[in-house]
N, C-alpha and C. Protein backbone atom coordinates (compact mmCIF):
# COMPACT_ATOMS: atom_id res chain seq x y z
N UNK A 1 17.17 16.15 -101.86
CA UNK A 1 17.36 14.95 -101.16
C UNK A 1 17.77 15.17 -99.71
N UNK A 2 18.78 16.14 -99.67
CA UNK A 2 19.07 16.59 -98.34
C UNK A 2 17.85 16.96 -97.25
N UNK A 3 16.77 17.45 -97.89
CA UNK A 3 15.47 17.88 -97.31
C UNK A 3 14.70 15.94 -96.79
N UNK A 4 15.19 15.99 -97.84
CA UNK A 4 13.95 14.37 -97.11
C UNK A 4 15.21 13.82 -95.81
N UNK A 5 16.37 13.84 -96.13
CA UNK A 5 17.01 13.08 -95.60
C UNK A 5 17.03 13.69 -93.75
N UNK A 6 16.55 15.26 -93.95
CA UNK A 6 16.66 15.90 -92.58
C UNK A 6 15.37 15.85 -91.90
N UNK A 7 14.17 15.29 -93.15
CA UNK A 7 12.79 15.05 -92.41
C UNK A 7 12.48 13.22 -92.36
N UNK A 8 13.39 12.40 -92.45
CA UNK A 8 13.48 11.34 -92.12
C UNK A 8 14.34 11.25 -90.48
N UNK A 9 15.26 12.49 -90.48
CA UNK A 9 15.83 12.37 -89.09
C UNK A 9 14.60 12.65 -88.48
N UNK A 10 14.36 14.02 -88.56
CA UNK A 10 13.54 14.55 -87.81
C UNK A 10 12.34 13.43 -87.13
N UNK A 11 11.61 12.90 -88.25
CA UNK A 11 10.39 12.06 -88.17
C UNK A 11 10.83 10.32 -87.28
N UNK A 12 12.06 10.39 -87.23
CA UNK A 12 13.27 9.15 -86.32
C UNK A 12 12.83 9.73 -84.98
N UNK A 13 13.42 10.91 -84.82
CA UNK A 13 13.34 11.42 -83.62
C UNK A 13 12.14 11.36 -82.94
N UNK A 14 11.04 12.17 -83.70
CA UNK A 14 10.03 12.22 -83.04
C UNK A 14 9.59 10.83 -82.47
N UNK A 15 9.44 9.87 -83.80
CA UNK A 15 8.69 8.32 -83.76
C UNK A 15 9.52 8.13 -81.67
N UNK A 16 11.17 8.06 -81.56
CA UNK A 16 11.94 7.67 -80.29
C UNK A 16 11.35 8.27 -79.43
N UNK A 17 11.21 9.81 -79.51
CA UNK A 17 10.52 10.42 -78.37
C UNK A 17 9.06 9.54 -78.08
N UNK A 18 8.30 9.64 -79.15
CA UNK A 18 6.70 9.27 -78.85
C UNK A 18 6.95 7.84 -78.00
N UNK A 19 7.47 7.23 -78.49
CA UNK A 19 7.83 5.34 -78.07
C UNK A 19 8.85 5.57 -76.39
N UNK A 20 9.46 6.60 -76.36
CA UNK A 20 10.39 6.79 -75.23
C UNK A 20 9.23 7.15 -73.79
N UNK A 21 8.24 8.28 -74.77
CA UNK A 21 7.32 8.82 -74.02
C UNK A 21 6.52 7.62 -73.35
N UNK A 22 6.28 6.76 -74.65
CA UNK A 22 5.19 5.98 -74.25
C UNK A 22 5.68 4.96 -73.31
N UNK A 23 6.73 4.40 -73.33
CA UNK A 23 6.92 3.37 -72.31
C UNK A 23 7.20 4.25 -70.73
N UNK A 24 8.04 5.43 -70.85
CA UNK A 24 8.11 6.32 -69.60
C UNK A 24 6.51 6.41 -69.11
N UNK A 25 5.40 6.49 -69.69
CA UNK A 25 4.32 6.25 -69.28
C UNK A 25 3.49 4.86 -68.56
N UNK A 26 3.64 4.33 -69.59
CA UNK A 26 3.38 2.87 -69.44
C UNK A 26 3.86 2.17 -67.97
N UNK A 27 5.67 2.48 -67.66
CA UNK A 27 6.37 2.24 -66.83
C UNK A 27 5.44 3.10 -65.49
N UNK A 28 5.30 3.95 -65.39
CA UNK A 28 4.69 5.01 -64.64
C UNK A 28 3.61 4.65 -63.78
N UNK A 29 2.45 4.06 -65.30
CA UNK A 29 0.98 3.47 -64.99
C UNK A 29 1.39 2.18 -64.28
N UNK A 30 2.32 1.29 -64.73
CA UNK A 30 2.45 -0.21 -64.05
C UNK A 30 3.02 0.57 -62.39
N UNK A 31 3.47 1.53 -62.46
CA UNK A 31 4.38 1.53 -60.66
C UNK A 31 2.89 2.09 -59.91
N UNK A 32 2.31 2.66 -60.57
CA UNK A 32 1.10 3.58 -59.50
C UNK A 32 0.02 2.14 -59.26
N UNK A 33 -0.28 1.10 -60.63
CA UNK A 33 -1.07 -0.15 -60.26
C UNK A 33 -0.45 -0.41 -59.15
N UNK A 34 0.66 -1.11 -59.51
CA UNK A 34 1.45 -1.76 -58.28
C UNK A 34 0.81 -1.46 -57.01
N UNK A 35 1.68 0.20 -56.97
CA UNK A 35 0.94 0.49 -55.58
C UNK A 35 -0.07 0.25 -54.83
N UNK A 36 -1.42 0.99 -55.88
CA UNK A 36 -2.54 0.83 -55.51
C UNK A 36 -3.32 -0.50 -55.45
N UNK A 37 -2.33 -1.70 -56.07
CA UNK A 37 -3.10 -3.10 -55.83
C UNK A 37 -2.11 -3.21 -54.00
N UNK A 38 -1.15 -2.93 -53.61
CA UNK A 38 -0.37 -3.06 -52.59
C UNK A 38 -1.51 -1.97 -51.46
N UNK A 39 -2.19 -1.07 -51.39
CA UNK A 39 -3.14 -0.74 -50.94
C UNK A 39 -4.56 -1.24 -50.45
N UNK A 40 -4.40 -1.94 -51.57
CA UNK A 40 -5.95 -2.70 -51.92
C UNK A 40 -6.42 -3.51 -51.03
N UNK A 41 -5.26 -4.05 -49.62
CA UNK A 41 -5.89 -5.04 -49.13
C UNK A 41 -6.58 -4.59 -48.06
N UNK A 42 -7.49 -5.65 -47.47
CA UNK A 42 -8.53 -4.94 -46.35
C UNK A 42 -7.46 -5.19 -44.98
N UNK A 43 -8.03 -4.16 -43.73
CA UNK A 43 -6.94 -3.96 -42.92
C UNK A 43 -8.03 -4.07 -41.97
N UNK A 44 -7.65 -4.02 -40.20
CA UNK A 44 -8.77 -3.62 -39.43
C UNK A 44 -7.47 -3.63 -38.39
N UNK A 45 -7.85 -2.16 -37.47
CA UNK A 45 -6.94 -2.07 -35.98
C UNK A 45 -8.15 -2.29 -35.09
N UNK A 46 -7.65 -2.54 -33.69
CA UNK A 46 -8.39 -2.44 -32.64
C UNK A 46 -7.20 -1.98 -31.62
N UNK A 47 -7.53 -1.50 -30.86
CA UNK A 47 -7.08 -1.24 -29.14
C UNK A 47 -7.47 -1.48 -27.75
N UNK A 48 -7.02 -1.53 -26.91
CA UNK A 48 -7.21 -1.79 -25.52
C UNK A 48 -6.76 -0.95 -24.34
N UNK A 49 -7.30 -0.73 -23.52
CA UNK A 49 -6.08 0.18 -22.76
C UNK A 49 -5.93 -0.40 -21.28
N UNK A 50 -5.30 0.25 -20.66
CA UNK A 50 -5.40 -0.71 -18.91
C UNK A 50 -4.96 1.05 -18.20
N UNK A 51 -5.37 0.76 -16.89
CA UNK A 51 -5.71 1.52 -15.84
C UNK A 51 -5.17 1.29 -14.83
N UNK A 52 -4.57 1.67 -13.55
CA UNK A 52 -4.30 1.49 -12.45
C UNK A 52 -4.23 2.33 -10.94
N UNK A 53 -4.56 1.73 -10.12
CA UNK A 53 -4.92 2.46 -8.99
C UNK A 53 -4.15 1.85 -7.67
N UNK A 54 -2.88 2.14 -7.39
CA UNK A 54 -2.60 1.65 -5.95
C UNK A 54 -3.54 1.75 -4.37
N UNK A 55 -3.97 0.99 -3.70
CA UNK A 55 -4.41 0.62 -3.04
C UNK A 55 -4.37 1.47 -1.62
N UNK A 56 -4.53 1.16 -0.73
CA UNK A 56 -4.10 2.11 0.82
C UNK A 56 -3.75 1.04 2.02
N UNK A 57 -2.84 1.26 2.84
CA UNK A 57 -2.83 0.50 4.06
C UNK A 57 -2.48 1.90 4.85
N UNK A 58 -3.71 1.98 5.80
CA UNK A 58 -3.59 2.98 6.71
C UNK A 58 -4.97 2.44 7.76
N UNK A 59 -3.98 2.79 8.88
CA UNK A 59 -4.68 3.01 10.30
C UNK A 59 -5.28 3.99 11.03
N UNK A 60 -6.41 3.85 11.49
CA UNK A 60 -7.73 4.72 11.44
C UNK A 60 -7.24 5.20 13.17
N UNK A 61 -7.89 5.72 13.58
CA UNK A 61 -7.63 7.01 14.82
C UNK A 61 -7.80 5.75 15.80
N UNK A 62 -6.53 5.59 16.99
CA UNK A 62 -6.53 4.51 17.56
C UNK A 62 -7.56 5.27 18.87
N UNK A 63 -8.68 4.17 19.60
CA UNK A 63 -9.83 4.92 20.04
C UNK A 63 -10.09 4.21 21.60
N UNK A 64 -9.96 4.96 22.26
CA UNK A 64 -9.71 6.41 22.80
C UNK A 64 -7.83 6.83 22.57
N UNK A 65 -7.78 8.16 22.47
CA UNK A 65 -6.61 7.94 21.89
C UNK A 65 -5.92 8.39 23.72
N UNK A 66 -6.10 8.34 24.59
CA UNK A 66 -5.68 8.51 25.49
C UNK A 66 -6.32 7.16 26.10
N UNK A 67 -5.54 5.81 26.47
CA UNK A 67 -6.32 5.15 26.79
C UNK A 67 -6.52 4.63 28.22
N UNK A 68 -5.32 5.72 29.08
CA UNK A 68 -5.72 5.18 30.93
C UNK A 68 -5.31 6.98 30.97
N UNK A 69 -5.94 7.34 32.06
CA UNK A 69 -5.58 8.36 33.06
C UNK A 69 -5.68 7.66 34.21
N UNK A 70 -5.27 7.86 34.91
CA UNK A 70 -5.17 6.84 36.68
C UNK A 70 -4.27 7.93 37.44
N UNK A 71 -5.14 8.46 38.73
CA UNK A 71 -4.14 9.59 39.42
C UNK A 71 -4.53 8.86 41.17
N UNK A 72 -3.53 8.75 41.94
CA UNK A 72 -3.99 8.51 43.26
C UNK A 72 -3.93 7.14 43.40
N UNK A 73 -3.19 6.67 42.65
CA UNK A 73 -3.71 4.69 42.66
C UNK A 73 -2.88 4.28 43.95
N UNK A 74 -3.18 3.16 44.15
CA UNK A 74 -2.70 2.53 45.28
C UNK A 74 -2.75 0.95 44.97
N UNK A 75 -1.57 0.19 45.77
CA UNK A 75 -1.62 -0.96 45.29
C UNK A 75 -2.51 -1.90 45.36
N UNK A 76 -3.12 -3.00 44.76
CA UNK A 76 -4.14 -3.51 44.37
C UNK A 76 -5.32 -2.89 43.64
N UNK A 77 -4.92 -1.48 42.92
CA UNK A 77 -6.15 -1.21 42.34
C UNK A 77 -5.74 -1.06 40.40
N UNK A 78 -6.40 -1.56 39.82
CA UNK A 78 -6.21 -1.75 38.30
C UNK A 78 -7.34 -1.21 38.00
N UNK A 79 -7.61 -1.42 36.32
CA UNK A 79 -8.26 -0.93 35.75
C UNK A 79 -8.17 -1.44 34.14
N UNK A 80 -9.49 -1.24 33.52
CA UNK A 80 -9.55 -1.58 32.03
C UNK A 80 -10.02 -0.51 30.86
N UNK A 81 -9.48 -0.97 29.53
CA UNK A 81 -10.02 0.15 28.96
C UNK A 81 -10.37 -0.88 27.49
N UNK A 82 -11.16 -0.82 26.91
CA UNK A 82 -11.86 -1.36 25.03
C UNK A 82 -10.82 -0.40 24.41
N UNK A 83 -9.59 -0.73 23.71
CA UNK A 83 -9.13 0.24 22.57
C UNK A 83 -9.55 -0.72 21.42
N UNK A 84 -9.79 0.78 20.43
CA UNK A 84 -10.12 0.45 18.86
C UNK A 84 -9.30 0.06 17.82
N UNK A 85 -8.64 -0.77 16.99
CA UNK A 85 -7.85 -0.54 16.09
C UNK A 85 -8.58 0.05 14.68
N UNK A 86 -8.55 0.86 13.97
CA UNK A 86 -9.24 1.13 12.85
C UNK A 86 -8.42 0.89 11.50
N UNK A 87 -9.24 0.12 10.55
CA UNK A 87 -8.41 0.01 8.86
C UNK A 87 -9.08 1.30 8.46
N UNK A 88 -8.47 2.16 8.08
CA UNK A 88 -9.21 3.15 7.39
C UNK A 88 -8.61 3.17 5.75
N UNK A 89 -7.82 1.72 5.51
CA UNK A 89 -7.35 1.84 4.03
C UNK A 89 -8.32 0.62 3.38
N UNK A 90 -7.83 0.66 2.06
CA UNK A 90 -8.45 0.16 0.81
C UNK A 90 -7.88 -1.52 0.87
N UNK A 91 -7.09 -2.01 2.10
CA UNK A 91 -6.01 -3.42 1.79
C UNK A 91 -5.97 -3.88 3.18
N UNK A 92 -6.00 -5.21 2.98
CA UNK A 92 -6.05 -5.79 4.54
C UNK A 92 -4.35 -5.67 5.44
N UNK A 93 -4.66 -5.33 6.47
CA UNK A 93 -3.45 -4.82 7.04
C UNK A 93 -3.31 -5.95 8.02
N UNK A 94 -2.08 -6.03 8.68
CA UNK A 94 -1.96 -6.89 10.29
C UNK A 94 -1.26 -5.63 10.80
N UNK A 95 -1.21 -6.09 12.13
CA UNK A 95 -0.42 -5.01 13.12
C UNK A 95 0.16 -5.36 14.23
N UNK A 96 0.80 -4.29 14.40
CA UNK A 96 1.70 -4.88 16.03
C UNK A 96 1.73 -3.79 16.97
N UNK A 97 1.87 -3.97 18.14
CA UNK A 97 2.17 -2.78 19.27
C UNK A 97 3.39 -2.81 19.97
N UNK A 98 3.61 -2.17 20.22
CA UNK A 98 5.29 -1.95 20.86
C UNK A 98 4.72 -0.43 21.89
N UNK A 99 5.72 -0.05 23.21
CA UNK A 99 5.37 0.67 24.07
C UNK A 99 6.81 1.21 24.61
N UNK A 100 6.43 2.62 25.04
CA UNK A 100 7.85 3.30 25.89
C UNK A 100 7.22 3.66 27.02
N UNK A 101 7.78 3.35 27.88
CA UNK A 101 7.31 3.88 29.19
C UNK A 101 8.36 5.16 29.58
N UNK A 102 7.84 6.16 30.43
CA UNK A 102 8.87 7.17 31.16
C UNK A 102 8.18 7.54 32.33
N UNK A 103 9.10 8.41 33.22
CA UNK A 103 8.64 8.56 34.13
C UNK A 103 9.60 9.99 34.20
N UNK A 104 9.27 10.64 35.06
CA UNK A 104 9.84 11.91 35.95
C UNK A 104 10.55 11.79 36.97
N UNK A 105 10.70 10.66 37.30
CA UNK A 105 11.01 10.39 38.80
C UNK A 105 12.04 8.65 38.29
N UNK A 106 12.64 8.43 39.11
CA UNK A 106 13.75 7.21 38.78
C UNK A 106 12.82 5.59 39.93
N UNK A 107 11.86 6.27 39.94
CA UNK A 107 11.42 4.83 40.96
C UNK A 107 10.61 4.18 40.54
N UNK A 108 10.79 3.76 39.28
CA UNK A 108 10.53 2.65 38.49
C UNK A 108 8.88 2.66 38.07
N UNK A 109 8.04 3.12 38.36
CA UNK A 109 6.39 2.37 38.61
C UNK A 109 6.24 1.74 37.52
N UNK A 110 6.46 1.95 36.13
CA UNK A 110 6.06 1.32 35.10
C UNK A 110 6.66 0.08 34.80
N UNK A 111 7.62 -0.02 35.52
CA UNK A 111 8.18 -1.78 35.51
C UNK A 111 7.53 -2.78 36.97
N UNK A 112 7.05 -1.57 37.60
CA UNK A 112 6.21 -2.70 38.85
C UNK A 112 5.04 -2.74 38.56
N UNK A 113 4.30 -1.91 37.63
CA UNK A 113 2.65 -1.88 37.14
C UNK A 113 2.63 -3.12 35.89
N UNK A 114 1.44 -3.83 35.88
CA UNK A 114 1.54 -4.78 34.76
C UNK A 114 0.32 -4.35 33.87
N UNK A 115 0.45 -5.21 32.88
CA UNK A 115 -0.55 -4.54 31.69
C UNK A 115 -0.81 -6.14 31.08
N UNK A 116 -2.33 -6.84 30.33
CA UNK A 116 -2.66 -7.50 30.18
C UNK A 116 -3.72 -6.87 28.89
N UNK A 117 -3.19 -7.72 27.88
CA UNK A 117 -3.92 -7.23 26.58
C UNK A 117 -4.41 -8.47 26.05
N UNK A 118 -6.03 -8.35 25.63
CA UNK A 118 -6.85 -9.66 25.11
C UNK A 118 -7.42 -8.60 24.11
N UNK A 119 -7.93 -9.91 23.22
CA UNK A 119 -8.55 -9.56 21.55
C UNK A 119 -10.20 -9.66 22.35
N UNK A 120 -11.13 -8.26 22.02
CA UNK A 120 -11.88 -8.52 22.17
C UNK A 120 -11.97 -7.26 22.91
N UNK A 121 -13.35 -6.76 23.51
CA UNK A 121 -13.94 -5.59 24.29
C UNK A 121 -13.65 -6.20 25.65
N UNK A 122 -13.50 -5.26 26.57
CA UNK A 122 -13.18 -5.36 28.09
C UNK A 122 -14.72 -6.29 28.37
N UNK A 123 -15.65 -5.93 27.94
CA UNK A 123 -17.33 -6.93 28.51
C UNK A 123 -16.88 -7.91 28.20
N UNK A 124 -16.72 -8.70 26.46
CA UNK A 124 -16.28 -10.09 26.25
C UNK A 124 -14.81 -10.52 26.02
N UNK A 125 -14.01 -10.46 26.87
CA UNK A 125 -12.57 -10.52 26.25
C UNK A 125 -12.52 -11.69 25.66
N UNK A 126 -11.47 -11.96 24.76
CA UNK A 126 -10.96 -12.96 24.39
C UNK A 126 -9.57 -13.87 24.88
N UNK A 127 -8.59 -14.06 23.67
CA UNK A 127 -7.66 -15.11 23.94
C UNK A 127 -6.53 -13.34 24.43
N UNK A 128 -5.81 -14.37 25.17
CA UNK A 128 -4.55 -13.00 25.21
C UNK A 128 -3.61 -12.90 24.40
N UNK A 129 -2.92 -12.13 24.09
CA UNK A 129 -1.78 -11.56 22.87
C UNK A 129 -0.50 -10.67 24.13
N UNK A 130 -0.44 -10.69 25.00
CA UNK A 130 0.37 -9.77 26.18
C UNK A 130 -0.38 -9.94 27.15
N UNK A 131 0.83 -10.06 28.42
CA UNK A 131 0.57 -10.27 29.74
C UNK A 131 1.84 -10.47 30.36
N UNK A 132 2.17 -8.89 31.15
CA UNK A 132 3.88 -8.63 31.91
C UNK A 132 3.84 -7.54 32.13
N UNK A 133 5.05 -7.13 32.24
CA UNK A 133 5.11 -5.46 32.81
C UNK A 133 4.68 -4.44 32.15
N UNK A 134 3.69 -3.39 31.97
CA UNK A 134 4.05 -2.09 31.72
C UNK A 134 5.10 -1.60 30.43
N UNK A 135 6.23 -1.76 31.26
CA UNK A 135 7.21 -1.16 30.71
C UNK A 135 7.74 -2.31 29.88
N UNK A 136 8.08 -1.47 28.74
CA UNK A 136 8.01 -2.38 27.56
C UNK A 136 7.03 -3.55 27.18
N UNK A 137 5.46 -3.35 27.59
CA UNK A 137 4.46 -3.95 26.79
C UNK A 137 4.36 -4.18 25.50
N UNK A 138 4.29 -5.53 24.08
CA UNK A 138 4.22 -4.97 23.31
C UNK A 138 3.45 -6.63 22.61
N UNK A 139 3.02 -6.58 21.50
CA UNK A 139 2.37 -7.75 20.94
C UNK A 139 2.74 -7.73 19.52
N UNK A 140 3.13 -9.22 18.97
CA UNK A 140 3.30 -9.09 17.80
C UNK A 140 5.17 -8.50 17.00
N UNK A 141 5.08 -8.23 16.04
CA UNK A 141 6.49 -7.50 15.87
C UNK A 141 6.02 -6.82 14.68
N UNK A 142 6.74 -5.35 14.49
CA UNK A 142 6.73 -4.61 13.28
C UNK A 142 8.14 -5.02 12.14
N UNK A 143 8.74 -6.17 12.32
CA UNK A 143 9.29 -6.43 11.19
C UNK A 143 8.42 -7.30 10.13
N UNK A 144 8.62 -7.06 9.12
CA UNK A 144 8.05 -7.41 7.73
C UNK A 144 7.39 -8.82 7.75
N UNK A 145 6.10 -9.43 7.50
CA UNK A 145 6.02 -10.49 7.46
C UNK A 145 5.10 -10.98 8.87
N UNK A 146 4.22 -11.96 8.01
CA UNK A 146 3.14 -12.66 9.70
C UNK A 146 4.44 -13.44 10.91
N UNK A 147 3.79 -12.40 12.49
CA UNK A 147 4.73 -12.81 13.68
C UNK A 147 3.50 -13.41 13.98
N UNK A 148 4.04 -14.08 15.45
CA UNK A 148 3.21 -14.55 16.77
C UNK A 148 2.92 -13.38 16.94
N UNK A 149 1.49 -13.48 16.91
CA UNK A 149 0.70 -12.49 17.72
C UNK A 149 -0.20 -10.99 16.97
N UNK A 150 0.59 -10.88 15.82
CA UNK A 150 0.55 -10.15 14.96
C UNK A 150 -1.41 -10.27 15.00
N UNK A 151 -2.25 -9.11 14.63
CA UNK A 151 -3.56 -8.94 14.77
C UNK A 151 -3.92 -8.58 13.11
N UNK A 152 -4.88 -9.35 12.28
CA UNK A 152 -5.05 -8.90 11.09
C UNK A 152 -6.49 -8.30 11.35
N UNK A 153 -6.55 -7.06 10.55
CA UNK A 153 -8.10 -6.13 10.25
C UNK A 153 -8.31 -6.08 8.93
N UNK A 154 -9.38 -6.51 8.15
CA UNK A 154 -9.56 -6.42 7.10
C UNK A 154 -10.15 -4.66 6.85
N UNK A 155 -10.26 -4.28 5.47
CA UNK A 155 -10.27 -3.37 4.87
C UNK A 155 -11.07 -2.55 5.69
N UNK A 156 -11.40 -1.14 5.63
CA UNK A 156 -12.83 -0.50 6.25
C UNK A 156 -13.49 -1.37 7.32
N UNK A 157 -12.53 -1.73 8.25
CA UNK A 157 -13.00 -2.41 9.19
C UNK A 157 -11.94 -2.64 10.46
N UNK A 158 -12.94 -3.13 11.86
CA UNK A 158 -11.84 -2.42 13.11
C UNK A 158 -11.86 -3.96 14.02
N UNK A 159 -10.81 -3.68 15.13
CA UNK A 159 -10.84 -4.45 16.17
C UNK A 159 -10.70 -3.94 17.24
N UNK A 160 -11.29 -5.07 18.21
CA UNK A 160 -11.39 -4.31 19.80
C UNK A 160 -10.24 -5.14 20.46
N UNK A 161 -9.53 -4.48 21.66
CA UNK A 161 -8.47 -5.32 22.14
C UNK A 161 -8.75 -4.54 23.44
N UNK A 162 -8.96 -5.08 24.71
CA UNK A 162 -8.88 -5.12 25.96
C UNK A 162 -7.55 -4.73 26.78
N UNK A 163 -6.98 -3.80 26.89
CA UNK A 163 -6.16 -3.49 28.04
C UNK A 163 -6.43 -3.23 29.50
N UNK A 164 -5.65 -4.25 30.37
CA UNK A 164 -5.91 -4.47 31.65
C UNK A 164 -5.07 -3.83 32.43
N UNK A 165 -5.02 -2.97 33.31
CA UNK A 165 -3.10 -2.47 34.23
C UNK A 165 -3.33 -3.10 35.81
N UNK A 166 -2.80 -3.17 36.32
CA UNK A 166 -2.66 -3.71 37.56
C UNK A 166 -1.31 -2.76 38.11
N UNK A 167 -1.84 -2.24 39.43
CA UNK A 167 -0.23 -2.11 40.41
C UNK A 167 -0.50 -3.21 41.74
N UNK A 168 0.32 -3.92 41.49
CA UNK A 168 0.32 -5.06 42.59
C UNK A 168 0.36 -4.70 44.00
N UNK A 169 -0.60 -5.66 44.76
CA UNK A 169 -0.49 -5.63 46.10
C UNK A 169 0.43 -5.20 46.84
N UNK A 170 1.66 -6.23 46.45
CA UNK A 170 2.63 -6.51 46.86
C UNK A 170 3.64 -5.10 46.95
N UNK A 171 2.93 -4.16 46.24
CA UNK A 171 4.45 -2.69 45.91
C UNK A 171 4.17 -2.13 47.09
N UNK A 172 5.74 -1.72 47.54
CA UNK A 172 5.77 -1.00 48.86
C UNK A 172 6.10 0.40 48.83
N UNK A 173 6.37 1.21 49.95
CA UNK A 173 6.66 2.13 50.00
C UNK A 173 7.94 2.94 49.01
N UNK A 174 8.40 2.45 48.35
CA UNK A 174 9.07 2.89 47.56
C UNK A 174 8.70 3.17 46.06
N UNK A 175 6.97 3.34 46.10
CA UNK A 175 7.02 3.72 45.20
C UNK A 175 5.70 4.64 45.11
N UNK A 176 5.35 5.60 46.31
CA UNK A 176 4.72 6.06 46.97
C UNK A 176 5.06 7.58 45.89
N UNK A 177 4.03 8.17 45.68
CA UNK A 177 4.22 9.31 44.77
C UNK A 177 5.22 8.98 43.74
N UNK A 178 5.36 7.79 43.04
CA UNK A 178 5.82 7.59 41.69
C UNK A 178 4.83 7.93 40.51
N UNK A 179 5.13 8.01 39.17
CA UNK A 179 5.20 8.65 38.08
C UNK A 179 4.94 7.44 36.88
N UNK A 180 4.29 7.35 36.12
CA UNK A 180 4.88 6.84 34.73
C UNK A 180 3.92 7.43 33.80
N UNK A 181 4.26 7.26 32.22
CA UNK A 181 3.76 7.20 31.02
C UNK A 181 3.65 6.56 30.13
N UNK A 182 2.74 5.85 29.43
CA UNK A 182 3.16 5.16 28.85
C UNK A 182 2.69 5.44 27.21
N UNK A 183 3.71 5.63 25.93
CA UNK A 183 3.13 5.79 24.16
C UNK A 183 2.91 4.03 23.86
N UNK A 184 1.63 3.76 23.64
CA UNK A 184 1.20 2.87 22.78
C UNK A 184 1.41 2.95 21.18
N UNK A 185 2.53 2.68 20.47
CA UNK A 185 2.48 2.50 19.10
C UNK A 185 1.87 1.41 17.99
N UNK A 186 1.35 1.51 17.30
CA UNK A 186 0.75 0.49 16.38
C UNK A 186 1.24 0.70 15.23
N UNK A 187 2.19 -0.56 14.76
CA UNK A 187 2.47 -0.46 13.18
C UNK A 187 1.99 -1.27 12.30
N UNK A 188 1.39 -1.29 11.47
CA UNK A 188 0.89 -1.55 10.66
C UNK A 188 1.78 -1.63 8.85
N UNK A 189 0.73 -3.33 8.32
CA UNK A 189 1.69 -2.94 6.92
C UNK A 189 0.96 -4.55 5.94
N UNK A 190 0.93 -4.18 4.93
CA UNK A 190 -0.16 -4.94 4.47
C UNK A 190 -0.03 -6.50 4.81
N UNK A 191 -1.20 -7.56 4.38
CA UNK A 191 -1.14 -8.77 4.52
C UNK A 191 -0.69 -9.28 2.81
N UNK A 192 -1.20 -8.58 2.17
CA UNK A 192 -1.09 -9.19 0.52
C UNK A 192 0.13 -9.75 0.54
N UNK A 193 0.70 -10.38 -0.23
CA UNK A 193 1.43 -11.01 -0.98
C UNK A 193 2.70 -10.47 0.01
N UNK A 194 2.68 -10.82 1.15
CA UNK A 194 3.60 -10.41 2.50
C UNK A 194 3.23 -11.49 3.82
C-alpha cells in the first residue's frame, strides 16, 4: 500500500508540474501575442530638412581709387571726377561717405578748397547729396539705419556720383604753395530689415 501511496504522490506531482508547466506556457504565449498584436500596427515616418546660407554686404573697389591728383592749381581752377560705388555682395546695401583732410603745411587749403558731390556721372549729373568745404566733406551718416542722404545700391550692382573741387577765386596769397589730402571713406551696411 505504501507503494501505491508513493506512486499516487509521485503521479500528484507530476499531474502540478505538467498543469504548472502548462499555464507557465500558456502565460508566456498570451505575453509574446500581446506583444506582437502591439507591433502589428501600420506606422509610416517621413522627414524634412532645411539649409542655410548667410548672405554678403560688401563694397566693390571704389573706382578710380585715387580720385583727384591736382598739382600747380591756382585759384579759380576746379575740376571733376565720375567715382564708382560697387555692391559686390549678395544684399542690398546703402552707404555713406565721410572724409579727413591733412596737409603738411598749417595753411589750411583743404578748408578754402570746396568739393560738390551729385548722384550721377560728371556728363549727366544729378540731384546733389554735398556741397561745402573740402575738409570734412561727407554725405549721408554711417550710424545704423536710413539717414538724409544715405545712397542705396542694389545687389551686383553700382552707382556713379560726381565729385566737383573748386579753389576759389577769391584765395589769396596765403595760400600760395599750400598742401592738402584728402581719404574718401565709404561705409556701408545692409538695407534689409534695417
Amino acid at each position: 500500500m505504501a507503494t501505491d501511496n508513493t506512486a499516487t504522490v509521485a503521479s500528484r506531482r507530476r499531474n502540478r508540474r505538467r498543469t504548472l508547466a502548462a499555464v507557465l506556457m500558456a502565460s508566456a504565449i498570451a505575453t509574446v501575442g500581446a506583444s506582437a498584436m502591439t507591433l502589428a500596427v501600420f506606422t509610416d515616418t517621413q522627414s524634412a530638412t532645411g539649409s542655410w546660407t548667410s548672405g554678403t554686404i560688401k563694397l566693390g573697389a571704389i573706382s578710380p581709387s585715387t580720385v583727384f591728383t591736382a598739382t600747380n592749381i591756382l585759384p579759380g581752377d576746379g575740376g571733376s571726377q565720375t567715382v564708382v560705388v560697387s555692391n559686390a555682395g549678395t544684399g542690398e546695401l546703402r552707404y555713406a561717405m565721410s572724409s579727413l583732410s591733412t596737409s603738411t603745411d598749417t595753411k589750411g587749403l583743404a578748408g578754402q578748397m570746396t568739393l560738390l558731390v551729385k548722384v550721377g556721372t560728371c556728363v549727366a549729373p544729378g540731384a546733389t547729396i554735398y556741397t561745402g568745404s573740402l575738409s570734412g566733406a561727407f554725405f549721408g551718416s554711417n550710424a545704423q539705419g536710413q539717414d538724409t542722404n544715405d545712397q542705396v545700391v542694389p545687389a551686383a550692382s553700382s552707382q556713379s556720383l560726381c565729385f566737383t573741387w573748386g579753389f576759389p577765386i577769391g584765395s589769396g596769397n596765403a595760400f600760395q604753395s599750400a598742401n592738402a589730402s584728402t581719404t574718401f571713406t565709404f561705409d556701408a551696411e545692409q538695407t534689409a530689415n534695417n
